[in-house]
Protein backbone atom coordinates (compact mmCIF):
# COMPACT_ATOMS: atom_id res chain seq x y z
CA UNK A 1 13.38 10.82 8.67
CA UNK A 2 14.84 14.23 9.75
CA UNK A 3 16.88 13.97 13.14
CA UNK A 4 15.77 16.15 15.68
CA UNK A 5 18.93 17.08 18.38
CA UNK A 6 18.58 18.29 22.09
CA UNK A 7 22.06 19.35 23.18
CA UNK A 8 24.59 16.43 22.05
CA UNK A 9 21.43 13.87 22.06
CA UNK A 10 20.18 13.05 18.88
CA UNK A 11 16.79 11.47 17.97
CA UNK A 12 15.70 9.11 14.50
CA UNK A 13 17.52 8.93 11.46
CA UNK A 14 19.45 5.69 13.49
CA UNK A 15 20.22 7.03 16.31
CA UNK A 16 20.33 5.45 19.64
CA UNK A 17 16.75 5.34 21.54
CA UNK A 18 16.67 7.74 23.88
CA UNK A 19 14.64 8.18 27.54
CA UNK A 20 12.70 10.84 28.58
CA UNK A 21 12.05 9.76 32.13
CA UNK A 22 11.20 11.35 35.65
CA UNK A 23 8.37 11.89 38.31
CA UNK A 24 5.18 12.91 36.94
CA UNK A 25 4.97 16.04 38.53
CA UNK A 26 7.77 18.33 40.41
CA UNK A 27 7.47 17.73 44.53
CA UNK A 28 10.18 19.40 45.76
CA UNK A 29 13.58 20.38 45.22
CA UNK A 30 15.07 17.72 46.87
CA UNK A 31 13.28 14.86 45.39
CA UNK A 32 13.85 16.36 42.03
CA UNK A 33 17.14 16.30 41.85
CA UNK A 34 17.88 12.87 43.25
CA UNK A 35 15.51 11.45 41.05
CA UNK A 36 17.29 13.34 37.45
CA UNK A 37 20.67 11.86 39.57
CA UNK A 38 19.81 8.24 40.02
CA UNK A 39 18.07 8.02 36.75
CA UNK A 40 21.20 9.80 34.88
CA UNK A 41 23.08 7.02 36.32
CA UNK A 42 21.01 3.75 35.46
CA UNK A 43 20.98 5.57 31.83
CA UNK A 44 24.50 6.38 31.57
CA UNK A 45 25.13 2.50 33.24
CA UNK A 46 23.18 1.25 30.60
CA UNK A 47 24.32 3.19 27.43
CA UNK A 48 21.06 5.27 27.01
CA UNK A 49 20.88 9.14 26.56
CA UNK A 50 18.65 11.22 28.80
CA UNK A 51 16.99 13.94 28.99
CA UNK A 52 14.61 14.68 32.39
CA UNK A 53 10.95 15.04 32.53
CA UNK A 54 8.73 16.43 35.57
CA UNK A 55 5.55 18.62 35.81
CA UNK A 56 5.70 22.12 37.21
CA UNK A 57 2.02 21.72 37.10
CA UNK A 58 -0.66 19.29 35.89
CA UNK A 59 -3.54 21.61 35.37
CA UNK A 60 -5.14 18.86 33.21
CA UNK A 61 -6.11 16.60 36.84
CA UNK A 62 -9.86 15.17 37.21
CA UNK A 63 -10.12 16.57 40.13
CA UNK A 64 -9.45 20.01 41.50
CA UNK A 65 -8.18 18.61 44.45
CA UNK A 66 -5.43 17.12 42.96
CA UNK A 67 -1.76 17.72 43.93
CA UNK A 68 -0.70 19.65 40.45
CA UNK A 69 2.62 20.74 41.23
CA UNK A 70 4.82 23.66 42.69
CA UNK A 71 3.43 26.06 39.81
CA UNK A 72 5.90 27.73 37.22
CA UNK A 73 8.17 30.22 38.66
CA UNK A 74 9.36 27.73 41.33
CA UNK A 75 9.29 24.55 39.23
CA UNK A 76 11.10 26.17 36.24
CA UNK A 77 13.81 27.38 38.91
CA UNK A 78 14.00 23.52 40.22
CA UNK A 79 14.19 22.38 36.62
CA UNK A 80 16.84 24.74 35.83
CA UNK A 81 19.52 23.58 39.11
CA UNK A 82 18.42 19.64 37.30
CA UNK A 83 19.73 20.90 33.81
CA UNK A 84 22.73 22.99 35.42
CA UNK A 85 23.72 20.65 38.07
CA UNK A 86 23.25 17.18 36.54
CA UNK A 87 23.74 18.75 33.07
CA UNK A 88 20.79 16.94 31.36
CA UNK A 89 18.35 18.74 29.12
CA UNK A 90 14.98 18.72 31.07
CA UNK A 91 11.45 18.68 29.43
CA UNK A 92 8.30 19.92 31.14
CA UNK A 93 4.52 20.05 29.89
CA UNK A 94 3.10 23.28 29.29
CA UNK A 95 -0.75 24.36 29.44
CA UNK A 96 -1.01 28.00 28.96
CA UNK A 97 -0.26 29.76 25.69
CA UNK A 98 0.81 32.87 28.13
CA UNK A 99 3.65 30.89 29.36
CA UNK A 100 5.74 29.84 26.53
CA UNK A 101 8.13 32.50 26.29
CA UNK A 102 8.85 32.17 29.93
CA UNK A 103 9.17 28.57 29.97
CA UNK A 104 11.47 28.77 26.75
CA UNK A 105 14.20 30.41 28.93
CA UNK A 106 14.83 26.69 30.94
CA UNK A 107 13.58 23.89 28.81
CA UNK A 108 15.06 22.30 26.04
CA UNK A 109 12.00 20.91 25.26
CA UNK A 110 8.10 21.86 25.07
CA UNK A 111 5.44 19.21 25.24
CA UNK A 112 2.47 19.60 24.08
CA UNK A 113 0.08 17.69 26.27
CA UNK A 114 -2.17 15.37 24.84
CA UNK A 115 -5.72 16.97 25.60
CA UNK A 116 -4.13 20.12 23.72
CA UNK A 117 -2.65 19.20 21.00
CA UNK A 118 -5.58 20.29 18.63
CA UNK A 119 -5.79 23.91 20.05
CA UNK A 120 -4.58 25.59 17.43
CA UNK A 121 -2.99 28.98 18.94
CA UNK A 122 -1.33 27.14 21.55
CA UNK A 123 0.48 24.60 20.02
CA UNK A 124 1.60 27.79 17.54
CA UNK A 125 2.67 29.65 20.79
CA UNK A 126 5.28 26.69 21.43
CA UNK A 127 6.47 26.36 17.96
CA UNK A 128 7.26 30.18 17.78
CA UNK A 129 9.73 29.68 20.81
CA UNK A 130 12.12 27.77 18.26
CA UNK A 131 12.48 25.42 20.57
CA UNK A 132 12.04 21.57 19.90
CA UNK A 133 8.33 20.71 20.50
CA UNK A 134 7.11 17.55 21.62
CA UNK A 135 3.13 16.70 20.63
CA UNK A 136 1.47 14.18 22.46
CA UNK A 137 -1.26 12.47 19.94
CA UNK A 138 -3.96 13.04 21.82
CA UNK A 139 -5.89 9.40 23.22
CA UNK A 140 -8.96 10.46 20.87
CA UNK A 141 -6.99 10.59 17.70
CA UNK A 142 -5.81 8.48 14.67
CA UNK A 143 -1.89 8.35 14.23
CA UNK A 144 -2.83 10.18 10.87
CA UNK A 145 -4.62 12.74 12.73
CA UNK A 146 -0.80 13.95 13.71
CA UNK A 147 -0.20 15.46 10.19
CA UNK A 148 -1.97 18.48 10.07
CA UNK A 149 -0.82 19.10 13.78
CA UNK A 150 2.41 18.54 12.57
CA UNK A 151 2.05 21.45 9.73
CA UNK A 152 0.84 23.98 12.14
CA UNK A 153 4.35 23.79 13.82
CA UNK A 154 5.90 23.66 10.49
CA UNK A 155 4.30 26.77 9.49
CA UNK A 156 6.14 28.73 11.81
CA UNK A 157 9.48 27.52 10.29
CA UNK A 158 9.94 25.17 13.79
CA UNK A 159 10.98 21.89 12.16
CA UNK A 160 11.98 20.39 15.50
CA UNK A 161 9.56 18.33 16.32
CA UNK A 162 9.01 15.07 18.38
CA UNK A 163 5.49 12.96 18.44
CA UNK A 164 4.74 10.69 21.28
CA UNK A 165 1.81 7.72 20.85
CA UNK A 166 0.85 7.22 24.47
CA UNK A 167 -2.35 4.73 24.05
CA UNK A 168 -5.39 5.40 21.95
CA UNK A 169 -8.87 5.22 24.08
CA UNK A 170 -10.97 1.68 24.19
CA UNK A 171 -14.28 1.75 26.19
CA UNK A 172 -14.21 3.77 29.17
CA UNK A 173 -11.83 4.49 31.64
CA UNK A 174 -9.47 2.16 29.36
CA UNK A 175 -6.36 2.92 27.32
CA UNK A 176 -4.67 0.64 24.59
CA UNK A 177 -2.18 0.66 22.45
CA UNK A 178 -1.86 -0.02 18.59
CA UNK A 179 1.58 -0.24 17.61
CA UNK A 180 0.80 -0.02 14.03
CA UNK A 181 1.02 4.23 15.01
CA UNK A 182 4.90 3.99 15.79
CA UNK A 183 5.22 3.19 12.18
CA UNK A 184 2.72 5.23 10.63
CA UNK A 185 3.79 8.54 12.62
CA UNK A 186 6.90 7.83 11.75
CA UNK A 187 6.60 8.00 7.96
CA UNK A 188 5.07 11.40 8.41
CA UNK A 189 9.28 12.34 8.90
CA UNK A 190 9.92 13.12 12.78
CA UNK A 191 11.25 10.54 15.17
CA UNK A 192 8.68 9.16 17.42
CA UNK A 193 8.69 8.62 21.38
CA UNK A 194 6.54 5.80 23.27
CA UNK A 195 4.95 6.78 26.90
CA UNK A 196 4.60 3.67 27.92
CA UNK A 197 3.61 4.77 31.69
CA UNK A 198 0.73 6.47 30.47
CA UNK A 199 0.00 3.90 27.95
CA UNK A 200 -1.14 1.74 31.04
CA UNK A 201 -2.63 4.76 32.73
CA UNK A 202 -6.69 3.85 33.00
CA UNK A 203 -8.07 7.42 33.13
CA UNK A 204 -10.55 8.06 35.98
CA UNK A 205 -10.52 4.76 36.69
CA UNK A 206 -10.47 5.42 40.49
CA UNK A 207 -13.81 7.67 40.06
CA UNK A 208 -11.81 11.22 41.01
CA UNK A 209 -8.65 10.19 39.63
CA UNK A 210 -6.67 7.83 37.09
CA UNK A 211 -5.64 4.70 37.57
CA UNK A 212 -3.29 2.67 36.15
CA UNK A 213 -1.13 -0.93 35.28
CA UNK A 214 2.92 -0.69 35.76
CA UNK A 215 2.86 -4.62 35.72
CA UNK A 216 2.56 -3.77 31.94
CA UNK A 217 4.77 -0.86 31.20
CA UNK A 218 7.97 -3.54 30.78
CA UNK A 219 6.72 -5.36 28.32
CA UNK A 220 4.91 -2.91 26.33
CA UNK A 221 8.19 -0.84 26.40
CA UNK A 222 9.99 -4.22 24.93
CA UNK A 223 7.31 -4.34 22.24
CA UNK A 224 7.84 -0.88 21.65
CA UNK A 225 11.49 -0.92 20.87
CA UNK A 226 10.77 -4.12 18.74
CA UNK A 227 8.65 -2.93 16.62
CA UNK A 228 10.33 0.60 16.03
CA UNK A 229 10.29 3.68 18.28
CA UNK A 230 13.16 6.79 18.87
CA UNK A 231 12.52 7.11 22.59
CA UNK A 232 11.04 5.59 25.36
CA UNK A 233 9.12 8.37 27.69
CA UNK A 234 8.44 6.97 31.22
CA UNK A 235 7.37 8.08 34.60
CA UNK A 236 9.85 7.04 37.31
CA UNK A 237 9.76 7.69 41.46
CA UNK A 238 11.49 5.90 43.90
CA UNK A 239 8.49 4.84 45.41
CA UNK A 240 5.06 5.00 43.53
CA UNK A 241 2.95 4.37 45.84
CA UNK A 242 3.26 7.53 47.38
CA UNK A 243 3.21 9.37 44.49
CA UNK A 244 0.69 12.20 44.70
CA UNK A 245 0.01 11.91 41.15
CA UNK A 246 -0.19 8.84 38.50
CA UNK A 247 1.49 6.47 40.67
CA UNK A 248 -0.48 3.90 39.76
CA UNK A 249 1.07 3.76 36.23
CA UNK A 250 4.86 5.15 37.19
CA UNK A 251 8.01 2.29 37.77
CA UNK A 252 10.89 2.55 40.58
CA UNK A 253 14.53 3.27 39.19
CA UNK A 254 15.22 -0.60 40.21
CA UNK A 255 12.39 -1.57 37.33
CA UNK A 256 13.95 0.83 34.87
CA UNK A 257 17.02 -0.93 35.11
CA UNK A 258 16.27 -3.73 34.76
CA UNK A 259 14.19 -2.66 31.66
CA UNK A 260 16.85 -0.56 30.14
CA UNK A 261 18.81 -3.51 30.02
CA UNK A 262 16.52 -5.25 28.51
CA UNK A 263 16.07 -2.12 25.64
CA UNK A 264 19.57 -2.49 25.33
CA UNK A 265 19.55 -5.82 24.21
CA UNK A 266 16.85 -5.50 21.86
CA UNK A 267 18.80 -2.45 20.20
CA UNK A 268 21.62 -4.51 19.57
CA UNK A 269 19.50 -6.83 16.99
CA UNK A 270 17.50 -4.56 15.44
């Protein structure tokens, strides 16, 4: 498998898993940056390497009245304080082809979100940047579906590349997962990340938005490490019930202690 690095962090090839963690989308300032803080310090507690996750904006909501996020010139100047301050590479969805080379200036990492990972020019648009791109399989495909996806980015000469299972689709408004993808994604050569938080997430399920299952997003992460993964991406606020987005599906940073303990453990007899 080739290892993929972000800063000093390394993914596959043996390497420690690694979290991707943080709200689902960018609130404010504030809230930004104590969330990358506390969750820097259960990870670093707990012997994990981190790198910090929000939304500057979810343009791919249900509704159009959805909260989607500061928008990009403020949220990529919020991101950028989390990566200088806390010094933690930060990743961020993107949704616009337009706005890769200015999103390319802050993040370490580009994800490609799920719903878009089959347009073609965009996900070329983030591989040009050079910098490590993340593709979400998208909940409608087969883990072998990821192949040719990953060649477009390997035609640009971009070899960094991540791939992230997050639930496959099962009846409506439903999401399951198959762990039998970790292992086949991985044997097309790239490490590969488990979201368990959307994993659990049960889209539209509240008839203008998603809802979703955290009782489940412990011990699908557990089975997750078990059975084989690089990373663990999940969606963490201190309290997700007031979320304005996904809340349904996120954990609090007392649950992702407890859980990255419990990784932790598993690593060790693996």
């Amino acid at each position: 498998m080739r290892q993929v690095t972000v800063g000093n962090i390394k993914f596959g090839d043996k390497s420690p898993l690694v979290l991707i963690a943080g709200p689902c989308v960018i609130e404010s300032e504030s809230s930004c940056l104590e969330a990358a803080g506390r969750i820097k310090s259960i990870a670093s507690s707990a012997g994990v390497p981190f790198i910090f996750k929000s939304s500057f904006d979810k343009a791919n909501r249900l509704s159009g009245d959805s909260y989607r996020g500061p928008g990009i010139k403020k949220g990529l100047a919020i991101l950028k304080k989390v990566k200088q301050r806390l010094n933690v590479p930060v990743l961020s969805d993107v949704h616009c082809a337009q706005d890769m080379e200015e999103v390319s200036r802050v993040l370490d990492i580009i994800q490609i979100p799920a719903f878009l990972c089959r347009q073609t020019d965009f996900v070329l648009a983030a591989a040009r940047t050079g910098k490590v791109v993340n593709i979400k399989k998208g909940q409608f495909l087969a883990p072998w579906d990821i192949a040719p996806i990953i060649k477009k980015v390997e035609s640009t000469g971009n070899k960094k590349i991540l791939i992230t299972e997050r639930g496959v689709s099962f009846g409506y408004n439903n999401l399951v997962t198959d762990y039998r993808s970790l292992l086949i994604m991985r044997k097309l050569g790239y490490p590969v990340i488990y979201d368990a938080t959307h994993s659990v997430q049960l889209p539209g399920g509240k008839g203008n938005c998603s809802g979703g299952q955290s009782e489940f997003v412990a011990g699908l992460s557990r089975a997750a490490a078990a059975f084989g993964c690089d990373g663990l991406f999940l969606e963490v606020h201190a309290n997700p019930g007031t979320a304005p987005c996904d809340g349904a599906n996120m954990i609090n940073f007392k649950e992702l202690q407890d859980l990255l303990k419990q990784i932790k453990k598993i690593e060790s007899v693996l």
